[in-house]
C-alpha atoms as a PDB file:
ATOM      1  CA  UNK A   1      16.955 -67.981 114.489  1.00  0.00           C
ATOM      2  CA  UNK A   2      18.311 -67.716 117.909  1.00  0.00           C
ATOM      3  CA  UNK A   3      16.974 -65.006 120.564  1.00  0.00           C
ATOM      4  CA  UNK A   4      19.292 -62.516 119.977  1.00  0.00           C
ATOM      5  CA  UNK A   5      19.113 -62.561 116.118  1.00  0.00           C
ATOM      6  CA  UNK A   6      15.589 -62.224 116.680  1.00  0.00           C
ATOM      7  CA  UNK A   7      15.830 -58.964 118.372  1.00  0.00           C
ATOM      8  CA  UNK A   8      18.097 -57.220 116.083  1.00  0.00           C
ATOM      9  CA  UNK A   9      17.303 -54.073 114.556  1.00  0.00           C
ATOM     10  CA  UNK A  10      14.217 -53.543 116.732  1.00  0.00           C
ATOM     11  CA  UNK A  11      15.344 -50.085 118.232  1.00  0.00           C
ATOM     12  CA  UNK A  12      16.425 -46.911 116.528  1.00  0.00           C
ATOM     13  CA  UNK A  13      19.500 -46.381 119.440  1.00  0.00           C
ATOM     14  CA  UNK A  14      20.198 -49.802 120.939  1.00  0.00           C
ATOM     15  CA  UNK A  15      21.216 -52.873 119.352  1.00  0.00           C
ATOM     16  CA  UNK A  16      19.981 -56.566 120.092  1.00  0.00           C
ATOM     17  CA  UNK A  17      23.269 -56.511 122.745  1.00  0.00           C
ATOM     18  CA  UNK A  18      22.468 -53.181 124.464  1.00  0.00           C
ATOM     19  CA  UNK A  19      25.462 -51.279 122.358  1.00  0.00           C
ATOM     20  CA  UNK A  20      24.766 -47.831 120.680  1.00  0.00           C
ATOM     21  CA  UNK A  21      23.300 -48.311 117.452  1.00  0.00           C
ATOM     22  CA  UNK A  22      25.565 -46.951 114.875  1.00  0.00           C
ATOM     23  CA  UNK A  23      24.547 -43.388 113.049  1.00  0.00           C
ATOM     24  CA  UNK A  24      25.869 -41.357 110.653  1.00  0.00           C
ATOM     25  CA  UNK A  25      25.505 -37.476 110.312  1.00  0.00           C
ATOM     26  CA  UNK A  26      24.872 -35.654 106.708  1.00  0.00           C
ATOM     27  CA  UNK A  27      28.304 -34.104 105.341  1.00  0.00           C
ATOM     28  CA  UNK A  28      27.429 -33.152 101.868  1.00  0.00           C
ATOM     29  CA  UNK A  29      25.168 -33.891  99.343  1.00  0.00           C
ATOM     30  CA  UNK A  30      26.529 -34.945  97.021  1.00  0.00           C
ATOM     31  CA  UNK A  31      24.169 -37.295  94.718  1.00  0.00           C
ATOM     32  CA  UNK A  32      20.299 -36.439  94.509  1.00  0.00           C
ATOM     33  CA  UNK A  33      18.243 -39.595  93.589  1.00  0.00           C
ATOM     34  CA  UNK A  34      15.345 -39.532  91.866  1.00  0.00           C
ATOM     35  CA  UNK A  35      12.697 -42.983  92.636  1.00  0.00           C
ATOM     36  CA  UNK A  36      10.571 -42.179  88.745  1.00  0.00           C
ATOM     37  CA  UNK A  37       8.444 -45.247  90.576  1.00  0.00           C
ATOM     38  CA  UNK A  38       8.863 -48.732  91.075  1.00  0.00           C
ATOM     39  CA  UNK A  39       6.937 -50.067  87.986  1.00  0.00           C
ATOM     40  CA  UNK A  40       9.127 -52.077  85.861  1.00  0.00           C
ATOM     41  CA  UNK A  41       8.850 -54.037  82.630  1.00  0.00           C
ATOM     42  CA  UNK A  42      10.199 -57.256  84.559  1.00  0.00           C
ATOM     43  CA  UNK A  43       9.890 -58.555  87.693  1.00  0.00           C
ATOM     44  CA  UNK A  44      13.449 -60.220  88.541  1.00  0.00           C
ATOM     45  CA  UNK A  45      13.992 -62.893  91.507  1.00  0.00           C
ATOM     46  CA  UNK A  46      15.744 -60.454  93.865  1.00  0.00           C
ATOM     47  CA  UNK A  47      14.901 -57.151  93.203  1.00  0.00           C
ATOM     48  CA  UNK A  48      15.542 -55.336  96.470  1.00  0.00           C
ATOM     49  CA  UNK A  49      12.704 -52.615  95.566  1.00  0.00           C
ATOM     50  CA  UNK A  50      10.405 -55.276  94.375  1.00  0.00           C
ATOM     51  CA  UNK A  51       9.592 -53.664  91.626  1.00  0.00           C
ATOM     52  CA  UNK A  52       7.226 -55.033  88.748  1.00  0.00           C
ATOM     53  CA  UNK A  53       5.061 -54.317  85.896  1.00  0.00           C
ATOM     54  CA  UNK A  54       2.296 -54.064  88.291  1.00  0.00           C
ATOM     55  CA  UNK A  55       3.790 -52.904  91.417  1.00  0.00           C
ATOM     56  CA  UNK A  56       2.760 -48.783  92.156  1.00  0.00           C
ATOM     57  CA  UNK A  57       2.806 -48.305  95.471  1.00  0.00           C
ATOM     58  CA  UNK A  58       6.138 -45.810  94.180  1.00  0.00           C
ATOM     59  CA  UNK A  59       4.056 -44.126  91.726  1.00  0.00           C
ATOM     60  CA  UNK A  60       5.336 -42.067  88.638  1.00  0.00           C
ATOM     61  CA  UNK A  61       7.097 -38.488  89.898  1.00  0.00           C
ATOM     62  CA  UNK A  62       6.126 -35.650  87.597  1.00  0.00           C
ATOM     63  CA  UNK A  63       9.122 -33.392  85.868  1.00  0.00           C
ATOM     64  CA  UNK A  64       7.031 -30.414  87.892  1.00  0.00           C
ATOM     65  CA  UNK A  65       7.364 -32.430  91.292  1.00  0.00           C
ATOM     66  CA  UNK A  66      11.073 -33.277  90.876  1.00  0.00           C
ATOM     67  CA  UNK A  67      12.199 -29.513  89.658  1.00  0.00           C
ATOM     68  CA  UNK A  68      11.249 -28.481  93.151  1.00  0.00           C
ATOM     69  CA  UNK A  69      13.386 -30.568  94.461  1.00  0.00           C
ATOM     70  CA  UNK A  70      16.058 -29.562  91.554  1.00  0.00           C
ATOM     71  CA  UNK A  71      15.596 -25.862  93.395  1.00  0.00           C
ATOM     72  CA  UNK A  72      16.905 -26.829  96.667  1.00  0.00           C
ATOM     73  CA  UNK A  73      19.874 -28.705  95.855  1.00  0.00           C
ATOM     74  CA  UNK A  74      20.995 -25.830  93.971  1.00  0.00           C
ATOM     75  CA  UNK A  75      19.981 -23.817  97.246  1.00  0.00           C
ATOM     76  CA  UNK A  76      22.228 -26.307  99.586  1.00  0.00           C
ATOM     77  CA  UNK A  77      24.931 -26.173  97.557  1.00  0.00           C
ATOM     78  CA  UNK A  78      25.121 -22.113  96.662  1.00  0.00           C
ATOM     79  CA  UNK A  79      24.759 -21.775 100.750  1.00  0.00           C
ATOM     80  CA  UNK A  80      27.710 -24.711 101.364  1.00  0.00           C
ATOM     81  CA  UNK A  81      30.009 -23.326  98.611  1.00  0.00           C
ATOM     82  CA  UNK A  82      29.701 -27.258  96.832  1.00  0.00           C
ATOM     83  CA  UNK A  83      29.275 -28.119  92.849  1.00  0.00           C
ATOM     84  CA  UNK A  84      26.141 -28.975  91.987  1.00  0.00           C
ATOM     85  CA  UNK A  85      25.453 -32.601  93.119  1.00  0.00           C
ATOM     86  CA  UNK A  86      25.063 -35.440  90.389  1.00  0.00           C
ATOM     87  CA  UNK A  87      21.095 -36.351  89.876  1.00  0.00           C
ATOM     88  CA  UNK A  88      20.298 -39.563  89.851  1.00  0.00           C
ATOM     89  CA  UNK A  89      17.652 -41.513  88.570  1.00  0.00           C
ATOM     90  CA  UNK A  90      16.422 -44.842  89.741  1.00  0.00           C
ATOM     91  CA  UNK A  91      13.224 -47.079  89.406  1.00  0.00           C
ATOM     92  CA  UNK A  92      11.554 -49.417  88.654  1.00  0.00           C
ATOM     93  CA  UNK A  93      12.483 -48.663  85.318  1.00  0.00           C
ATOM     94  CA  UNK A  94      12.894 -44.846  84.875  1.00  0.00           C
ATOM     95  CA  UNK A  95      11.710 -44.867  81.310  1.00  0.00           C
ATOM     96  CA  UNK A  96       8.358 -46.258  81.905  1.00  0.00           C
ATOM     97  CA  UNK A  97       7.952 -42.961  83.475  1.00  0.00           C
ATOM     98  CA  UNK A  98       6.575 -40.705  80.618  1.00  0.00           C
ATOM     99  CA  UNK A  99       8.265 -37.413  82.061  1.00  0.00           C
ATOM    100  CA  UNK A 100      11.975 -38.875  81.987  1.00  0.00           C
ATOM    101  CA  UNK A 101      13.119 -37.467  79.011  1.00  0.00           C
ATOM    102  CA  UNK A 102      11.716 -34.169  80.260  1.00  0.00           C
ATOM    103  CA  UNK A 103      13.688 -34.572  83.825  1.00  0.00           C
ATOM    104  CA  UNK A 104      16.805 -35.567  82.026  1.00  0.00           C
ATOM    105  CA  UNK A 105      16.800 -32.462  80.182  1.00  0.00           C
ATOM    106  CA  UNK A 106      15.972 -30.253  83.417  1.00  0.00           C
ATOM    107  CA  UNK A 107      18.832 -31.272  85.453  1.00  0.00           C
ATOM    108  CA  UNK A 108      21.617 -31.223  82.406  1.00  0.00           C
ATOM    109  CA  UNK A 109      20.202 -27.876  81.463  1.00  0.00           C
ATOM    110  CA  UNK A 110      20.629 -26.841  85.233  1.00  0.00           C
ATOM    111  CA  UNK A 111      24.342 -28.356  85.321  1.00  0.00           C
ATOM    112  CA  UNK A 112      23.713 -31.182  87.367  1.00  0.00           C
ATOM    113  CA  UNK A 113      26.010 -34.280  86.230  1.00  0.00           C
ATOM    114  CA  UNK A 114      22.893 -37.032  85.690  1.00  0.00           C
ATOM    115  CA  UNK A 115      23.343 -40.684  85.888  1.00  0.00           C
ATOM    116  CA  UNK A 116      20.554 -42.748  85.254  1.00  0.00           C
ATOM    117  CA  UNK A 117      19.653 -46.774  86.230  1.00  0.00           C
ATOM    118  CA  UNK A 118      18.450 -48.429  83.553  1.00  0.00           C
ATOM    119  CA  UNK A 119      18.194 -52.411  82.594  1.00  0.00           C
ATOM    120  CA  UNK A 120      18.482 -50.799  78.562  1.00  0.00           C
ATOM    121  CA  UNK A 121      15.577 -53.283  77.576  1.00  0.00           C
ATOM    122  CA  UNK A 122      12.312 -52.255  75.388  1.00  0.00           C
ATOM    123  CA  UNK A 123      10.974 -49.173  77.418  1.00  0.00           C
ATOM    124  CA  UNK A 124      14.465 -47.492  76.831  1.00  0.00           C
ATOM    125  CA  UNK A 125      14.745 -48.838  73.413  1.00  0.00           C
ATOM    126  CA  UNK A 126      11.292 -47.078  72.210  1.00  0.00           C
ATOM    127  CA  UNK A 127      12.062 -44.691  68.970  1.00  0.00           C
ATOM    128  CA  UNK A 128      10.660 -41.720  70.670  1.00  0.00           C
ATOM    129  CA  UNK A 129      13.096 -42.521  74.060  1.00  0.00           C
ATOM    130  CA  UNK A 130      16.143 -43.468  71.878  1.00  0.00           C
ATOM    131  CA  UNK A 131      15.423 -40.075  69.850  1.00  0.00           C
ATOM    132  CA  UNK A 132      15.430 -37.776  73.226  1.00  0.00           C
ATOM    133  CA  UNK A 133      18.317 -39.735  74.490  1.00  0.00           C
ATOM    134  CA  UNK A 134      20.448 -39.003  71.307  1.00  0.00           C
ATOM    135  CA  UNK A 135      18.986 -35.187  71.527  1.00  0.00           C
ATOM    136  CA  UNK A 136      20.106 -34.816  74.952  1.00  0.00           C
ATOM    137  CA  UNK A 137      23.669 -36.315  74.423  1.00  0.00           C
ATOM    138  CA  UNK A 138      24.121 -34.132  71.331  1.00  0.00           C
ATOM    139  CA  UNK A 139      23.850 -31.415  73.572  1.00  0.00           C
ATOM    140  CA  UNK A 140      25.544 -32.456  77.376  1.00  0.00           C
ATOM    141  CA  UNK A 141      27.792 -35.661  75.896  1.00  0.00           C
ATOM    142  CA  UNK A 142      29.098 -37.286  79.031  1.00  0.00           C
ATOM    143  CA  UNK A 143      27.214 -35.206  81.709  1.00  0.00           C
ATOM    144  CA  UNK A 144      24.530 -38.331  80.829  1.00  0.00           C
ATOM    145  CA  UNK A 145      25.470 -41.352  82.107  1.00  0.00           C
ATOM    146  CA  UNK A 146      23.354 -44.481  81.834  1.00  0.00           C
ATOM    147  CA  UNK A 147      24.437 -47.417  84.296  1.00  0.00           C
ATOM    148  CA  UNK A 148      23.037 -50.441  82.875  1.00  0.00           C
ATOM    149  CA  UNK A 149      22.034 -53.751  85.063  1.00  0.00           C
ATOM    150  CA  UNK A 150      23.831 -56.658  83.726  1.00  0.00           C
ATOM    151  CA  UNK A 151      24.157 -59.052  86.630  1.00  0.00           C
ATOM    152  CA  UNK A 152      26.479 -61.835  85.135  1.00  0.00           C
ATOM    153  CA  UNK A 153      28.378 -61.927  81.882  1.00  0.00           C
ATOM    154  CA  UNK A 154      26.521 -65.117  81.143  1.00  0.00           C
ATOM    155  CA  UNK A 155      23.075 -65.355  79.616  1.00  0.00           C
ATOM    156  CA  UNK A 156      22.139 -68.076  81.543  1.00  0.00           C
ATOM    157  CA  UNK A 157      23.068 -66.461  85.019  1.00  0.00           C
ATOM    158  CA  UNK A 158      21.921 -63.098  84.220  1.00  0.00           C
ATOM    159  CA  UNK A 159      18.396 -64.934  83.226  1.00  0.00           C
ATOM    160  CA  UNK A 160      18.136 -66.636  86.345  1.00  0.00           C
ATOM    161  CA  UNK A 161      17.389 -63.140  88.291  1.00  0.00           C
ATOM    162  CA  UNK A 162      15.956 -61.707  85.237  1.00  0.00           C
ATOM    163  CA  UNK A 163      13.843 -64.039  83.617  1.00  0.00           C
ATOM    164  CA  UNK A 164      14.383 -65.799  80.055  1.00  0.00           C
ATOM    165  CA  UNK A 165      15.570 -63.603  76.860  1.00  0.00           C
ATOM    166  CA  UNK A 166      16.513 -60.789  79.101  1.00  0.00           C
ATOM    167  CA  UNK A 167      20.374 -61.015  78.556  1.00  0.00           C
ATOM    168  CA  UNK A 168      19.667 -60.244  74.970  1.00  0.00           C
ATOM    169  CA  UNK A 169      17.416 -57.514  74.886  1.00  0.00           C
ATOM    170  CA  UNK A 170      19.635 -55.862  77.072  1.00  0.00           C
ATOM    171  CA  UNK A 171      22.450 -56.596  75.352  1.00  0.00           C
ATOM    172  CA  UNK A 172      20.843 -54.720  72.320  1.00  0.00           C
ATOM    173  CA  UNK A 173      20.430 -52.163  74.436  1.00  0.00           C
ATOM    174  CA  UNK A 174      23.435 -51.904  75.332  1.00  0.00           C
ATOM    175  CA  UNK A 175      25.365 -52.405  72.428  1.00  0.00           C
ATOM    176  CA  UNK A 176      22.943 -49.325  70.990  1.00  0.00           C
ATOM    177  CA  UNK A 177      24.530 -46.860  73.787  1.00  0.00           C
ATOM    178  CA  UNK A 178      27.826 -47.838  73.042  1.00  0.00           C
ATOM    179  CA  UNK A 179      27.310 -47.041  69.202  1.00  0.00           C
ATOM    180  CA  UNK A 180      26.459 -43.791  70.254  1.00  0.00           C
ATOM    181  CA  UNK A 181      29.184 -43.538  72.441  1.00  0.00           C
ATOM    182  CA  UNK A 182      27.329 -42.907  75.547  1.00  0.00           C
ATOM    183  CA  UNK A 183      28.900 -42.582  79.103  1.00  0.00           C
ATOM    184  CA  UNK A 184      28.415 -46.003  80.132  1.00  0.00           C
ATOM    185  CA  UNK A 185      28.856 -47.945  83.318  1.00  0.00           C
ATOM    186  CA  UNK A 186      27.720 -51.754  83.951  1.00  0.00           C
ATOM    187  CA  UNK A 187      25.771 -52.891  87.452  1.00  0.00           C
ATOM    188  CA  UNK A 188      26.551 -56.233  88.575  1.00  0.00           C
ATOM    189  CA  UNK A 189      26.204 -58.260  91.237  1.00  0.00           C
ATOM    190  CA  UNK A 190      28.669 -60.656  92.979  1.00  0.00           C
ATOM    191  CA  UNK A 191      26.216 -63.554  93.481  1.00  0.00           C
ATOM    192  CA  UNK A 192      28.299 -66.520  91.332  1.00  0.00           C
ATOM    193  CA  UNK A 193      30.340 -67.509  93.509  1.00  0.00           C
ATOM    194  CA  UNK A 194      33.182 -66.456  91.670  1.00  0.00           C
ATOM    195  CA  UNK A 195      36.000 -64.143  92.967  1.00  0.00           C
ATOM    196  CA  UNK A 196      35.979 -60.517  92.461  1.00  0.00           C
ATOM    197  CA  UNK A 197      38.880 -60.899  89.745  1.00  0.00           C
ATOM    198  CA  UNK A 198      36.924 -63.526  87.885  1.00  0.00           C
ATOM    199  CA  UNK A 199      33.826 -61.980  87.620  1.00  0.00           C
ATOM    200  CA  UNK A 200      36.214 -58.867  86.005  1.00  0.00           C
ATOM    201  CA  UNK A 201      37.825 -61.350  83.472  1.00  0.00           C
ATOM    202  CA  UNK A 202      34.557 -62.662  82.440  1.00  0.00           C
ATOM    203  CA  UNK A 203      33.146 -59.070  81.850  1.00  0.00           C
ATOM    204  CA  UNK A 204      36.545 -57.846  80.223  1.00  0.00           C
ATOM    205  CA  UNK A 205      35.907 -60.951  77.810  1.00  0.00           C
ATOM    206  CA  UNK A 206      32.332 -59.790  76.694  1.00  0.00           C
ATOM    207  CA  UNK A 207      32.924 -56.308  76.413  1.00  0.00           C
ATOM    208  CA  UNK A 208      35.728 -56.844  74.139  1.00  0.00           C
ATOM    209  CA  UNK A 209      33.598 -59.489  72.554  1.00  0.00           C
ATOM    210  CA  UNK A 210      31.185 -56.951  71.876  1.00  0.00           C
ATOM    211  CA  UNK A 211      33.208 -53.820  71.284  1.00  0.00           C
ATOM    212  CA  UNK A 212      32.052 -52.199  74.294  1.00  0.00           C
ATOM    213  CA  UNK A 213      34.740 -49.623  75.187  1.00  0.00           C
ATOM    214  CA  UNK A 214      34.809 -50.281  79.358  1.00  0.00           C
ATOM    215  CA  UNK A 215      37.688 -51.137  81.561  1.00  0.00           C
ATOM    216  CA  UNK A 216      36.051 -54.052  83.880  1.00  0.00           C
ATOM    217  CA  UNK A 217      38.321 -53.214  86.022  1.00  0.00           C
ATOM    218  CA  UNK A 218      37.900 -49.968  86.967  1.00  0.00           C
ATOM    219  CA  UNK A 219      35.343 -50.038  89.989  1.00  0.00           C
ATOM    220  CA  UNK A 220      33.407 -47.122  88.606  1.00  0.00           C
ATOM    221  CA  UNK A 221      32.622 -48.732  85.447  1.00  0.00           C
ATOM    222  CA  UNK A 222      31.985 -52.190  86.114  1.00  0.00           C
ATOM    223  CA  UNK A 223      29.869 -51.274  89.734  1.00  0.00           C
ATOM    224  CA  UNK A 224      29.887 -55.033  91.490  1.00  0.00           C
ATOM    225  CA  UNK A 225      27.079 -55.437  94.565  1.00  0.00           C
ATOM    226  CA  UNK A 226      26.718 -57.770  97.194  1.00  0.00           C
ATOM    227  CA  UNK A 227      23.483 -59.764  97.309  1.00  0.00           C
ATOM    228  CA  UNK A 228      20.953 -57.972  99.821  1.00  0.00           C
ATOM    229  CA  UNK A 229      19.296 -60.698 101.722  1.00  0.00           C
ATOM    230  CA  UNK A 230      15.877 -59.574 103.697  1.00  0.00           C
ATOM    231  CA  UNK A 231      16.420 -62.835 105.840  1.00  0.00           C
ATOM    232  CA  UNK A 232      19.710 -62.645 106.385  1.00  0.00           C
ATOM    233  CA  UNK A 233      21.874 -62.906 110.078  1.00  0.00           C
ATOM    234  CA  UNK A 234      24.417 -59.763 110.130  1.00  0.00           C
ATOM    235  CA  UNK A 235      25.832 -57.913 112.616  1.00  0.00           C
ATOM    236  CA  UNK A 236      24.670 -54.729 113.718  1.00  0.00           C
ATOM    237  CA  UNK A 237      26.524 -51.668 113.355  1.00  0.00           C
ATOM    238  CA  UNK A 238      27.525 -50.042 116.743  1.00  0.00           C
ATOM    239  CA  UNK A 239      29.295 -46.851 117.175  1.00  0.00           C
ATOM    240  CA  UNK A 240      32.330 -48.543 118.295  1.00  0.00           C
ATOM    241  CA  UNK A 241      32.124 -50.174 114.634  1.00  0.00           C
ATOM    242  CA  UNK A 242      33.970 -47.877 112.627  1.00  0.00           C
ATOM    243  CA  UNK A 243      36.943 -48.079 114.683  1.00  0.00           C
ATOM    244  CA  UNK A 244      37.170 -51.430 114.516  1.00  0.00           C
ATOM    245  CA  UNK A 245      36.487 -51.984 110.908  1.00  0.00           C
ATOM    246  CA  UNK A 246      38.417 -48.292 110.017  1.00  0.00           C
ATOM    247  CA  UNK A 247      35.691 -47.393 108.280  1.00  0.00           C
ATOM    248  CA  UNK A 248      34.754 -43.636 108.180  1.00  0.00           C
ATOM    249  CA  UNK A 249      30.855 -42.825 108.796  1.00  0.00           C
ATOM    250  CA  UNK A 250      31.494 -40.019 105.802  1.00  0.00           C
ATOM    251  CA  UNK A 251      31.886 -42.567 103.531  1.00  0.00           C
ATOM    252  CA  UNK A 252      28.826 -44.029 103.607  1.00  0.00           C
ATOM    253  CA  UNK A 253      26.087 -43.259 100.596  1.00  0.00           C
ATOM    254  CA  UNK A 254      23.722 -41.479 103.938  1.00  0.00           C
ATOM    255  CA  UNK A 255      26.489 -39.185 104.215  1.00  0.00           C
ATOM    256  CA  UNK A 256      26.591 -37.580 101.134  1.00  0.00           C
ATOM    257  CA  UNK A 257      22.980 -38.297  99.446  1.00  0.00           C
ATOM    258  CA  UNK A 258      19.284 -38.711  99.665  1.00  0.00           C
ATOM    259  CA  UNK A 259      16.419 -39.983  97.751  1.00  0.00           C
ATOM    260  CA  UNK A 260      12.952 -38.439  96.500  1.00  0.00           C
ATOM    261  CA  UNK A 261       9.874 -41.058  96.435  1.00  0.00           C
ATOM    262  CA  UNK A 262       6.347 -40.278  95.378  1.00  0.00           C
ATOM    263  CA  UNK A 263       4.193 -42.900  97.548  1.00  0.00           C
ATOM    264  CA  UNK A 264       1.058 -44.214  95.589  1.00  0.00           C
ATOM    265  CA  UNK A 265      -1.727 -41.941  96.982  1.00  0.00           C
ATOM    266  CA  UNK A 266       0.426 -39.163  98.363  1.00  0.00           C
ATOM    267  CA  UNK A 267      -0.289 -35.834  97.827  1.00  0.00           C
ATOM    268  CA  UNK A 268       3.555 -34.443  96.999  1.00  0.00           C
ATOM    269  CA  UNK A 269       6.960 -36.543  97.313  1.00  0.00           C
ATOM    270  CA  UNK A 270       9.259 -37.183 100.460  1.00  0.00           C
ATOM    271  CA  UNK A 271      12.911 -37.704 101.197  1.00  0.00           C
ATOM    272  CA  UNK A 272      14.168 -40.830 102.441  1.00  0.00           C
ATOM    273  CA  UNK A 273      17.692 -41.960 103.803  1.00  0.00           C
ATOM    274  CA  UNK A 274      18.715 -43.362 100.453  1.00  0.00           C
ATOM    275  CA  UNK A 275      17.907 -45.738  97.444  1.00  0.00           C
ATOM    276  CA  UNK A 276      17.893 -49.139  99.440  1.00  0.00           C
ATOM    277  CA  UNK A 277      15.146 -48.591 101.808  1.00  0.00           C
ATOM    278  CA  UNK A 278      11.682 -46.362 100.443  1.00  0.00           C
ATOM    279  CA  UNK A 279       9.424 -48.464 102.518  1.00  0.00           C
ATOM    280  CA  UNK A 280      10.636 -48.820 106.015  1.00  0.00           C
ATOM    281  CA  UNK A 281       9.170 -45.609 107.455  1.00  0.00           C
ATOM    282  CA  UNK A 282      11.344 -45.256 110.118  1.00  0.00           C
ATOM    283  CA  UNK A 283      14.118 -43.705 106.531  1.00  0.00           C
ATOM    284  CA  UNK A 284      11.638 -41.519 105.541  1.00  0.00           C
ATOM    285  CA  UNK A 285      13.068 -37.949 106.742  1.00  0.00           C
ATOM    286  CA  UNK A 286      10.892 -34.742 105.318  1.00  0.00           C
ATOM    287  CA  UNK A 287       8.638 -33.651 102.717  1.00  0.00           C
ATOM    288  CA  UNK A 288      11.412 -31.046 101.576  1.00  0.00           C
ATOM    289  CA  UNK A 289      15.519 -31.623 100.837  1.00  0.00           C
ATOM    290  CA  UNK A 290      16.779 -29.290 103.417  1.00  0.00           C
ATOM    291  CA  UNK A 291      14.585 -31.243 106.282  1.00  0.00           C
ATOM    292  CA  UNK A 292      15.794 -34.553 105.473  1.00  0.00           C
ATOM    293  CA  UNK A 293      19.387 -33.149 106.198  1.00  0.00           C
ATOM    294  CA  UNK A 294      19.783 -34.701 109.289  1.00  0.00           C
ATOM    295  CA  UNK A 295      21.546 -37.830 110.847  1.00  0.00           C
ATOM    296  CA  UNK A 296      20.652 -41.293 109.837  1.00  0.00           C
ATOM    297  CA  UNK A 297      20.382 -44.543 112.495  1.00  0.00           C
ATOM    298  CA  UNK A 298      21.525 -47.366 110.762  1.00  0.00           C
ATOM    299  CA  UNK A 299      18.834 -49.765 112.109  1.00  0.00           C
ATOM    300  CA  UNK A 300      18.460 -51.973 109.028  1.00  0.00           C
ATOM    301  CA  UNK A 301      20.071 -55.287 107.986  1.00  0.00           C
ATOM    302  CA  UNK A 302      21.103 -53.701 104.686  1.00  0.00           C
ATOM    303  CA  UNK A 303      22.977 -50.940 106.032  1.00  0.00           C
ATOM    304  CA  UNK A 304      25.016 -53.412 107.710  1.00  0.00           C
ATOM    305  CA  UNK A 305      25.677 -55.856 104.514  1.00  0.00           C
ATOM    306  CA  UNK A 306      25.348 -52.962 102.237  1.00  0.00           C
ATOM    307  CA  UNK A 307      26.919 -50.252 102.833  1.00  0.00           C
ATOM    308  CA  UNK A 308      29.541 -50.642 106.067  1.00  0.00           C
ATOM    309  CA  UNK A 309      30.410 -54.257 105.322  1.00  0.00           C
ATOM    310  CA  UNK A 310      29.825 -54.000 101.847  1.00  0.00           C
ATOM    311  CA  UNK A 311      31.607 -51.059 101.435  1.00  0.00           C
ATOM    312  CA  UNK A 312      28.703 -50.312  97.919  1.00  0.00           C
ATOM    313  CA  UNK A 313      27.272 -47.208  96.772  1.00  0.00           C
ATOM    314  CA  UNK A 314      24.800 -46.575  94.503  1.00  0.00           C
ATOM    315  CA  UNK A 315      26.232 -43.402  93.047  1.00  0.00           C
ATOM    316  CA  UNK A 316      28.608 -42.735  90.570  1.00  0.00           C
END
């Protein structure tokens, strides 16, 4: 690693060359995410929360703990004049956490549009989850949406990051949602080396195969995202940045959202920048939703790859 790559993303305001350090100021909010903890029923090769079947240190949120934060995006939005912002959930795997079905039902039966991050595998396929899941859609339809983590179209790809036998269980899953006619969406990643177009054919090819009713590709329903290397050599993101790439700040998932986390050991939640980074400190921004409401310094390698050069979101 040469000297300046070594100093890169060091300080909050000044890059590695002495430029401003990119920021970018809140606009709206309009996705609330949801961490239900980082335990997960796998442990896959690159899972940028490191999450696990034995990894806590993002412990379980409660369906009283998030409703408080339910209560203030309601409050932001009545006092901006916005809709309601989407709720997302996110893990770990959120239905390991034994209040899901309870916070699912909370934010439909508030108004919120929910979308929820799943991998569709056994602790979603449990009779008592499927049951609440078919309950809740009875009631709401497509205000649920379940985006499910299918990183290649190929078993033996999708395995590699996943571990062995995973393509199948969640194809089961997923062939279960689309049954019952679920909103769907599909998260995968563009790690093949493939083109963007192929890796579209190849999921337009299964889903037909399996009678899974998706277009792969439209963008929102076939989500593809970059790799995020912790090693990795990018650029930093300067203010004179979004000129020169003409990309707007506003765009960026900082702009419009945040994310609630519930730290192993912590006596209530906090809100962080958003869903990529819950354990650099320097993202977390309040104990409460209107404190966190303030600009973000994009002084991490994965808002660089990410998000501005990326050009990924994790919301809907």
């Amino acid at each position: 690693m040469n000297e300046i790559a070594s100093q890169k993303f060091l300080h909050p305001d000044i890059t590695a060359k002495g430029e401003t350090r990119a920021s970018v100021a809140f606009h709206r909010l309009d996705t609330l995410w949801i961490n239900t903890g980082t335990l997960c029923n796998i442990e896959c090769a690159n899972c940028y929360i490191h999450s696990s079947p034995v990894d806590d240190r993002l412990a379980y949120i409660t369906p009283e703990e998030a409703v408080r934060f339910f209560d203030e995006a309601a409050a932001i939005a009545a006092k901006a004049g916005t809709a309601l912002p989407e709720i997302g959930f996110t893990g770990g795997e959120p239905f390991m956490n034994p209040g899901m079905i309870e916070m699912l039902e909370d934010a439909l039966t508030r108004g919120h549009e929910v979308l929820v991050l799943t991998n569709a595998m056994q602790p979603m396929q449990r009779p008592r989850v499927k049951a609440g899941l078919i309950a809740l859609h009875e009631v709401f339809g497509r205000s649920l949406k379940l985006r499910v983590s299918l990183d290649h179209y190929t078993e033996a790809l999708h395995d590699a990051e996943r571990g062995a036998g995973s393509f199948t269980r969640t194809m089961e899953g997923l062939r279960w949602l689309a049954s019952e006619n679920f909103a769907l969406a599909i998260a995968g990643r563009t790690t093949s080396g493939e083109t963007e177009d192929e890796v579209r054919a190849g999921f337009a090819a299964l889903f037909a195969r399996e009678g899974i009713a998706l277009d792969a590709g439209d963008p929102a329903a076939l989500v593809l995202f970059p790799e995020m290397d912790e090693t990795a050599d990018v650029p930093e993101i300067t203010t004179a940045c979004w000129g020169i790439l003409d990309v707007d700040p506003a765009t960026m998932m900082c702009a419009t959202s945040r994310m609630v986390v519930k730290r192993r050991g912590a006596a209530a939640p906090a809100v962080i920048s958003c869903t990529l980074l819950p354990d650099d400190p320097q993202f977390e921004m309040s104990a409460t939703l209107a404190g966190s409401l303030t600009p973000v310094k994009l002084n991490h390698r994965h808002c660089a790859k990410f998000c501005v050069l990326g050009g990924a979101s994790c919301s809907a």
